[in-house]
Protein backbone atom coordinates (compact mmCIF):
# COMPACT_ATOMS: atom_id res chain seq x y z
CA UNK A 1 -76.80 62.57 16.27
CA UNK A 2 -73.72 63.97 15.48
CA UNK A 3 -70.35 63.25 13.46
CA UNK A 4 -67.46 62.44 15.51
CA UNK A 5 -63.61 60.84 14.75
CA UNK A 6 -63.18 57.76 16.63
CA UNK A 7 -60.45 55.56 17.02
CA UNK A 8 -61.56 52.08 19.37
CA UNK A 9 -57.36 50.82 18.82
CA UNK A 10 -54.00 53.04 18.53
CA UNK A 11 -52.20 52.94 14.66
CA UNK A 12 -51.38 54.12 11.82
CA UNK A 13 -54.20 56.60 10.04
CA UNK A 14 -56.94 53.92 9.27
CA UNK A 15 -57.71 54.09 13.01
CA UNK A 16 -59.40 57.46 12.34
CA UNK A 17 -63.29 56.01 11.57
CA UNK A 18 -65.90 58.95 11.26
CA UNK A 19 -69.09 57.87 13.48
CA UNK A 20 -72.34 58.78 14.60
CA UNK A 21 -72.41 59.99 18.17
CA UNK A 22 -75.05 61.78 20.81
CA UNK A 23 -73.88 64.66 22.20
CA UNK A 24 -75.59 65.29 25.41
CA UNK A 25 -76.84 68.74 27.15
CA UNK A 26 -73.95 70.80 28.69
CA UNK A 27 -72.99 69.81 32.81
CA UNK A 28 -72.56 72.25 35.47
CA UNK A 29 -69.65 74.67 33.93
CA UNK A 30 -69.75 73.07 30.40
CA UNK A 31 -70.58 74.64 27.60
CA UNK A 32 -71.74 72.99 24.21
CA UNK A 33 -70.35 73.96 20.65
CA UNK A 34 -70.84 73.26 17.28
CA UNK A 35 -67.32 73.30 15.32
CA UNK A 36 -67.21 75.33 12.11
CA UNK A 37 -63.64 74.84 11.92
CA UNK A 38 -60.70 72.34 13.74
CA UNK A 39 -57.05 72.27 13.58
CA UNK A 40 -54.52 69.68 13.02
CA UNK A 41 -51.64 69.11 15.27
CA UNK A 42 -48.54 66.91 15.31
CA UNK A 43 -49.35 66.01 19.22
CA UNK A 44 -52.69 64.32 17.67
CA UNK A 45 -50.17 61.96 15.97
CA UNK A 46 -48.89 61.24 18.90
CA UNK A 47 -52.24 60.36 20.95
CA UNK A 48 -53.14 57.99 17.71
CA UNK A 49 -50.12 56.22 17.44
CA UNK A 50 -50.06 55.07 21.67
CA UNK A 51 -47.09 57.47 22.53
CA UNK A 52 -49.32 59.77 24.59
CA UNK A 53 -51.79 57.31 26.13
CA UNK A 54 -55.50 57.86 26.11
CA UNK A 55 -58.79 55.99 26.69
CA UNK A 56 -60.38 54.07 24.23
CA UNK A 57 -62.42 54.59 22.51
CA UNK A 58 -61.22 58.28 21.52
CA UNK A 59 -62.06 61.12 19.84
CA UNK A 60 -58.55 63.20 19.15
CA UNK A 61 -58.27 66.96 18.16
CA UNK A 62 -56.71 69.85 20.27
CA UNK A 63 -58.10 72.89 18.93
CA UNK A 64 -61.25 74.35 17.68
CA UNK A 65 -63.18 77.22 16.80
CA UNK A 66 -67.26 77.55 16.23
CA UNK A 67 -70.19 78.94 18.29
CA UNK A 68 -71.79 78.23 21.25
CA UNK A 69 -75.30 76.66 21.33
CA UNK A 70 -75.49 75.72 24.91
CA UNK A 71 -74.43 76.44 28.08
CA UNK A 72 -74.77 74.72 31.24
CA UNK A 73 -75.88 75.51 35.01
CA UNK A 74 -73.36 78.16 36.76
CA UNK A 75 -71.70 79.61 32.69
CA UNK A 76 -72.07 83.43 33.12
CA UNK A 77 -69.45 84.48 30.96
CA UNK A 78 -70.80 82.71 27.72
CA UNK A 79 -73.61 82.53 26.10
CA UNK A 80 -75.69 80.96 22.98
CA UNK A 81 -74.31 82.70 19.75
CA UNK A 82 -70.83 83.52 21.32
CA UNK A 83 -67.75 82.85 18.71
CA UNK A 84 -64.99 80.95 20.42
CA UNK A 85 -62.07 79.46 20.67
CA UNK A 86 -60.13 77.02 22.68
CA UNK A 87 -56.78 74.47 22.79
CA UNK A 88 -55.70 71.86 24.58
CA UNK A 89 -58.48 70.35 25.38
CA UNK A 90 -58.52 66.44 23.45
CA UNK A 91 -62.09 65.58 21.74
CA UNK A 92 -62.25 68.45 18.72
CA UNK A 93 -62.23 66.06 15.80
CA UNK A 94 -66.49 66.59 15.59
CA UNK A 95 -69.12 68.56 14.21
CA UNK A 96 -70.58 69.24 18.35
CA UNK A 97 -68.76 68.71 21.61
CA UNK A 98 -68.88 69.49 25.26
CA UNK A 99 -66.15 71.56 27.13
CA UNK A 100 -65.83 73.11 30.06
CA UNK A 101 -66.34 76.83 30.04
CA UNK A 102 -63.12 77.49 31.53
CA UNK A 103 -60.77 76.75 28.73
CA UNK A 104 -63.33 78.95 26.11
CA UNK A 105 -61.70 82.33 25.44
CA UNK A 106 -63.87 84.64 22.49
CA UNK A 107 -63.15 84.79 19.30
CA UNK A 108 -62.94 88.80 18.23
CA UNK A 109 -64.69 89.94 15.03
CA UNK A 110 -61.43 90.46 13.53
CA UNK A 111 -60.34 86.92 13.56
CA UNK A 112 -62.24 83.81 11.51
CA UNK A 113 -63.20 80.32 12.30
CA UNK A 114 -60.81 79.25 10.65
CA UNK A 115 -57.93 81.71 11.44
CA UNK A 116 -58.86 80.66 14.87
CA UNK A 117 -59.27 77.21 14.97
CA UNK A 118 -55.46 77.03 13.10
CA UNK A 119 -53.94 80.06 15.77
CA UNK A 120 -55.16 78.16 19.15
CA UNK A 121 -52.89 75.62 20.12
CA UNK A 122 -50.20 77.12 17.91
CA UNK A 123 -50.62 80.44 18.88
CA UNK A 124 -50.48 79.83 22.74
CA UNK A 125 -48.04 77.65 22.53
CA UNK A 126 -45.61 80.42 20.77
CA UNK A 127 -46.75 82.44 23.48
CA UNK A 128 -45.92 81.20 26.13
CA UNK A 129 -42.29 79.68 24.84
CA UNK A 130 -41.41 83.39 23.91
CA UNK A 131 -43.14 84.93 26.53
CA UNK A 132 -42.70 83.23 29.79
CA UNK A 133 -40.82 80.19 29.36
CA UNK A 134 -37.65 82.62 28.02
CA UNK A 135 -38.53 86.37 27.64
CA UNK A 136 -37.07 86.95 24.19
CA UNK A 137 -36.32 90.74 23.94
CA UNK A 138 -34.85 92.59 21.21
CA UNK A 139 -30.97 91.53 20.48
CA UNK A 140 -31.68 88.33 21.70
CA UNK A 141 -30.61 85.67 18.90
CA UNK A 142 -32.75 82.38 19.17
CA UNK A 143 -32.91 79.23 17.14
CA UNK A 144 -36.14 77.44 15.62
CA UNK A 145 -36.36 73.52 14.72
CA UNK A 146 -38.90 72.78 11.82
CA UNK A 147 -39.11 76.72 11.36
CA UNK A 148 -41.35 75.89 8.57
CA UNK A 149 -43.51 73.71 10.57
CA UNK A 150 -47.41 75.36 12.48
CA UNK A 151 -45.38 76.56 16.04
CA UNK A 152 -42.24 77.14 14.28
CA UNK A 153 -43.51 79.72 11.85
CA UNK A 154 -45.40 81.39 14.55
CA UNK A 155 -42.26 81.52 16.63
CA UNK A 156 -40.08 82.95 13.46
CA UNK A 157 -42.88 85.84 12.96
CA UNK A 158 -43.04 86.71 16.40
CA UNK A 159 -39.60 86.29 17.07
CA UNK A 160 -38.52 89.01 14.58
CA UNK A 161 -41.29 90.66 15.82
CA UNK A 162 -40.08 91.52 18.65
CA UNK A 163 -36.72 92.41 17.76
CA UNK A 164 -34.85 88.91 17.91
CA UNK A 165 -32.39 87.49 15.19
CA UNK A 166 -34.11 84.53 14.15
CA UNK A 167 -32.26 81.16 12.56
CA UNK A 168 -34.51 78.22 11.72
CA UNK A 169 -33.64 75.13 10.31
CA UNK A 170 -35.56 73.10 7.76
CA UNK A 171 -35.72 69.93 5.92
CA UNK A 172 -36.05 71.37 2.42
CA UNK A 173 -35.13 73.61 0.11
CA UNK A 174 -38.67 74.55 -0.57
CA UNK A 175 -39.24 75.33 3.89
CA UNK A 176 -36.19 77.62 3.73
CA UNK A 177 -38.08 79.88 1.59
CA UNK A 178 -41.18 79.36 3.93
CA UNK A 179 -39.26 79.76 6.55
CA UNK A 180 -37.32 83.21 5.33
CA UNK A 181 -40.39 84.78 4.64
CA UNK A 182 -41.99 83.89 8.34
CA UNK A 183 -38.80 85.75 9.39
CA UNK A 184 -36.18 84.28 10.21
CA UNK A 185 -32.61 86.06 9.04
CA UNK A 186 -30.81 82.47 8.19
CA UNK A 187 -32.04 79.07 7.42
CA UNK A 188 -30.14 75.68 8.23
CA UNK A 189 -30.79 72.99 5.96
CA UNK A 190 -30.31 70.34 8.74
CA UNK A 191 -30.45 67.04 5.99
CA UNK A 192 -27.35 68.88 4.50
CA UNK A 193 -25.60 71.07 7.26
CA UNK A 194 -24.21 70.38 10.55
CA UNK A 195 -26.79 72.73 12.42
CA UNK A 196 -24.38 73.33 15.38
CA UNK A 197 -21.29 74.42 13.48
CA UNK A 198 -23.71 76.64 11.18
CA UNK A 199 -25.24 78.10 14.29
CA UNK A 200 -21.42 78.80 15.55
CA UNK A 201 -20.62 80.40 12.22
CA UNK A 202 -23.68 82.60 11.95
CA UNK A 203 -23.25 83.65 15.53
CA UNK A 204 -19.29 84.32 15.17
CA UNK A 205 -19.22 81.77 18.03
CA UNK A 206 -21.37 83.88 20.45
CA UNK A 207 -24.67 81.08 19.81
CA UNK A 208 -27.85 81.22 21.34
CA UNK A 209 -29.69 82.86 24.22
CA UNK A 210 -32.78 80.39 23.45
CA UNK A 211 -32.72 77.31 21.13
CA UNK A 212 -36.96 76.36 20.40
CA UNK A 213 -37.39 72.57 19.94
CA UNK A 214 -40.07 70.84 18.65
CA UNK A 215 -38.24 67.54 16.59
CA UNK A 216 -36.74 66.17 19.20
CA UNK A 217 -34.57 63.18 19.34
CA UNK A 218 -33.00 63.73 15.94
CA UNK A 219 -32.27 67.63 17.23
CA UNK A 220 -30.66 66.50 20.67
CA UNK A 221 -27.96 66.39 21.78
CA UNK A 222 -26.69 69.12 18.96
CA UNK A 223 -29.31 72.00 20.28
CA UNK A 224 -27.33 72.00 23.63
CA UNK A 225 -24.06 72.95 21.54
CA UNK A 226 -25.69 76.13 19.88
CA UNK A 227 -26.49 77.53 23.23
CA UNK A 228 -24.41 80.39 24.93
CA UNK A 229 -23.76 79.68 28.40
CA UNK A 230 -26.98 80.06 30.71
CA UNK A 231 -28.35 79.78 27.82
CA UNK A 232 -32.37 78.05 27.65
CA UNK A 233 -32.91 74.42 25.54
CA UNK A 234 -36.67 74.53 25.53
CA UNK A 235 -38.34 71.05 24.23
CA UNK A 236 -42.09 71.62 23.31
CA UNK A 237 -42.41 68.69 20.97
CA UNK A 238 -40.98 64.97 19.77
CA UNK A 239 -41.51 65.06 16.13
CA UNK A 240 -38.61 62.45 15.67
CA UNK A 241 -39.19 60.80 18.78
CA UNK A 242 -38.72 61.65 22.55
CA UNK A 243 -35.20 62.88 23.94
CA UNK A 244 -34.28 59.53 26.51
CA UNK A 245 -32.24 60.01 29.59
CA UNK A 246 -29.21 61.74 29.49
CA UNK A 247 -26.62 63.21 32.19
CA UNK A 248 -27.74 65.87 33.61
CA UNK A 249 -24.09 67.07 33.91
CA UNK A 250 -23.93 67.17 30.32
CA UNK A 251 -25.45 70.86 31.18
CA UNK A 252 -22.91 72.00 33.25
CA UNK A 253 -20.17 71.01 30.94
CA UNK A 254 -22.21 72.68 27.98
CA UNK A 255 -21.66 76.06 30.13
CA UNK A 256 -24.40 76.03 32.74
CA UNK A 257 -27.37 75.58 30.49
CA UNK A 258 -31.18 75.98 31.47
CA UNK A 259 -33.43 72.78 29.72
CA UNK A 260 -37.14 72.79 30.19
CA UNK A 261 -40.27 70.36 28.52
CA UNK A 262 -43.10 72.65 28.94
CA UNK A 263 -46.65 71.76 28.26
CA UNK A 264 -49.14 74.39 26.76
CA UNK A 265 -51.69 72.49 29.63
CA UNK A 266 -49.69 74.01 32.52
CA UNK A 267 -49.84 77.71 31.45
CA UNK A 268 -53.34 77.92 30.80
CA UNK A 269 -54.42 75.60 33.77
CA UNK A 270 -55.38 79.41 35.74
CA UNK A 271 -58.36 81.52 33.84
CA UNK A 272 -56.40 84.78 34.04
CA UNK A 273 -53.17 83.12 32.27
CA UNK A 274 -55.39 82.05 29.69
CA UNK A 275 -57.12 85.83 29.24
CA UNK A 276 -53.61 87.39 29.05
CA UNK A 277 -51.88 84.77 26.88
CA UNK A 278 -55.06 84.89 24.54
CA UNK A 279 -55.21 89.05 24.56
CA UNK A 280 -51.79 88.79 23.75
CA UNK A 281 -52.07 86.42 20.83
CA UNK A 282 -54.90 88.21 19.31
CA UNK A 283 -52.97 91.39 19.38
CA UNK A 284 -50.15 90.09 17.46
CA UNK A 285 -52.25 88.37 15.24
CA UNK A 286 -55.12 91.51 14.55
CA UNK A 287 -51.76 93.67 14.20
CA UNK A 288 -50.44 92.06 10.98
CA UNK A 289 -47.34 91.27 13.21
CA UNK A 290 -47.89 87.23 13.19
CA UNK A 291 -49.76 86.16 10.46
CA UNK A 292 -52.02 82.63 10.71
CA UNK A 293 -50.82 80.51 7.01
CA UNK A 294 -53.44 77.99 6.15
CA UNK A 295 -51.49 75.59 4.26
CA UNK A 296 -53.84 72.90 3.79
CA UNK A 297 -57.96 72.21 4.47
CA UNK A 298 -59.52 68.60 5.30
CA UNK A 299 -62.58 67.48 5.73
CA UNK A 300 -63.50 65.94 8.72
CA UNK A 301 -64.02 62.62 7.42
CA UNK A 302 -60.56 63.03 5.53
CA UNK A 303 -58.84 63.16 8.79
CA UNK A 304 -56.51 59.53 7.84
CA UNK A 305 -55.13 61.46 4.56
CA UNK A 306 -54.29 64.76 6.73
CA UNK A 307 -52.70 62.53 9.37
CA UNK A 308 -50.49 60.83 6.15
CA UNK A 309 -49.68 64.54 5.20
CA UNK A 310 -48.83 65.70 8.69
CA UNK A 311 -46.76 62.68 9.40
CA UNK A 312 -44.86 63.09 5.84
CA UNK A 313 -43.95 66.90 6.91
CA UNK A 314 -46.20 67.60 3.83
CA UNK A 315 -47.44 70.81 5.86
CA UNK A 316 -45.99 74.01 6.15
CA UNK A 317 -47.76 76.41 8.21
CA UNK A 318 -51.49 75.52 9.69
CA UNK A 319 -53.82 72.61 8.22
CA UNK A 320 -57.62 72.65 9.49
CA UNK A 321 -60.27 69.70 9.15
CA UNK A 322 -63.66 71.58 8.21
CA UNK A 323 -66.91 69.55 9.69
């Protein structure tokens, strides 16, 4: 037997019970590991609280890091002993799981359990939103919702990084310093400023080539106005809630504007996106260009009091549950 979060009923944190479970042996093209560290994730809110349905009973958790200690028929690429990592996959919040092989990337000597466990889901997820979903290049000048929050501190480091003018806006006095040392150039207190009209006056009325949203709701419809035209609204997350309908020619009369809700799911559903996105995270990271902050570590049956924390945007940077 094994420990495992469960929830049987969607809720507030005291649905998170810690319970005995079997793990079985891996299937064809799974792979069995045992956790030595798991990270924490807004979207795991979501899942617990009934806005992204699931099946019940369900274990929650998007990211993980530990070692493998089985592998099932038809796994040639991994073997007992391997370090790994992985994201998007639901199910991390236990000491042992099953996965299948295919969403297992390894873990190089230069990076921890925990650095990646808290880097996974995070990590990609930067990756891909400066990497494919809008190429930032250097000159570009892009703007970052909860820049003090796990993505949005990746996506300020990485950002400058690669050559980009960086404004972020936070909630606090106490994130704008988080938030100016991940990188970015200016900070937007959003509780106290008018984020579009700061954006126009930082900019000299020029805006955004990429505006990087991860609040939602409370950010929209103001993120269109700090775009230039063509300009790319990218929605990752719903922190405040999900953006509802709107008219789509709203874009047009905001000068021609590009809006996309990407999921991290999509650009690692083929093997070779994965490898590249993963090679290219792990270069950034073993560089010293993006660096992984552990803000906070849980243990796994404290997983209700690092929900309270996440929901309270207690956390700056990355919090881990340790099993």
């Amino acid at each position: 037997m094994t420990k495992a979060i469960r929830m049987h009923r969607t809720g507030g944190p005291e649905v998170l019970q810690i319970e005995d479970i079997k793990v079985g042996d891996p299937g064809p093209g799974q792979v069995k590991i045992r956790h030595r560290a798991i990270g924490l994730n807004f979207i795991e809110v979501y899942f617990r609280t009934g806005l992204y349905p699931a099946e019940l009973p369900f274990t929650p958790g998007n990211e993980g890091a530990g070692d493998v200690i089985a592998v099932g028929k038809g796994v040639t690429n991994f073997k007992e002993g391997d370090r790994v990592g992985y994201a998007a996959q639901p199910g991390s919040y236990a000491e042992e799981r099953l996965i299948n092989a295919q969403y297992l990337v390894k873990l190089p000597k230069a990076i921890s359990y925990e650095t990646g466990a808290a880097m996974m889901l995070k990590g990609l997820t930067a990756q891909y939103l400066l990497r494919r979903t809008y190429r930032v290049k250097a000159g570009d000048t892009i703007l970052v919702h909860a820049a003090a929050g796990g993505v949005g501190n990746l996506l300020c480091q990485w950002g400058k990084a690669l050559g980009a003018t960086v404004i972020g806006t936070v909630g606090s006095e106490a994130k704008a310093k988080v938030a100016k040392k991940a990188g970015a150039k200016h900070v937007i207190l959003y509780n106290s400023e008018n984020f579009a009209e700061r954006v126009a006056q930082i900019t000299k009325g020029k805006k955004c080539d990429v505006v990087y949203d991860g609040v939602g709701k409370a950010t929209f419809p103001g993120s269109l106005d700090c775009l230039r035209p063509l300009g790319m609204f990218a929605s990752y997350g719903s922190a405040s809630g999900p953006i509802e309908a709107f008219n789509i020619n709203l874009l047009s009369a905001k000068g021609s504007l590009f809006v996309t809700r990407p999921t991290l799911f999509s650009y690692i559903a083929k093997r070779e996106d994965l490898d590249a996105m993963a090679r290219d995270l792990f270069r950034a990271v073993s560089s010293g260009a993006v660096n992984i902050p552990i803000s906070a570590r849980y243990k796994l049956e404290d997983v209700a009091e690092a929900h309270r924390a996440l929901e309270a945007r207690e956390t700056t940077g990355a919090a881990i549950l340790l099993p």
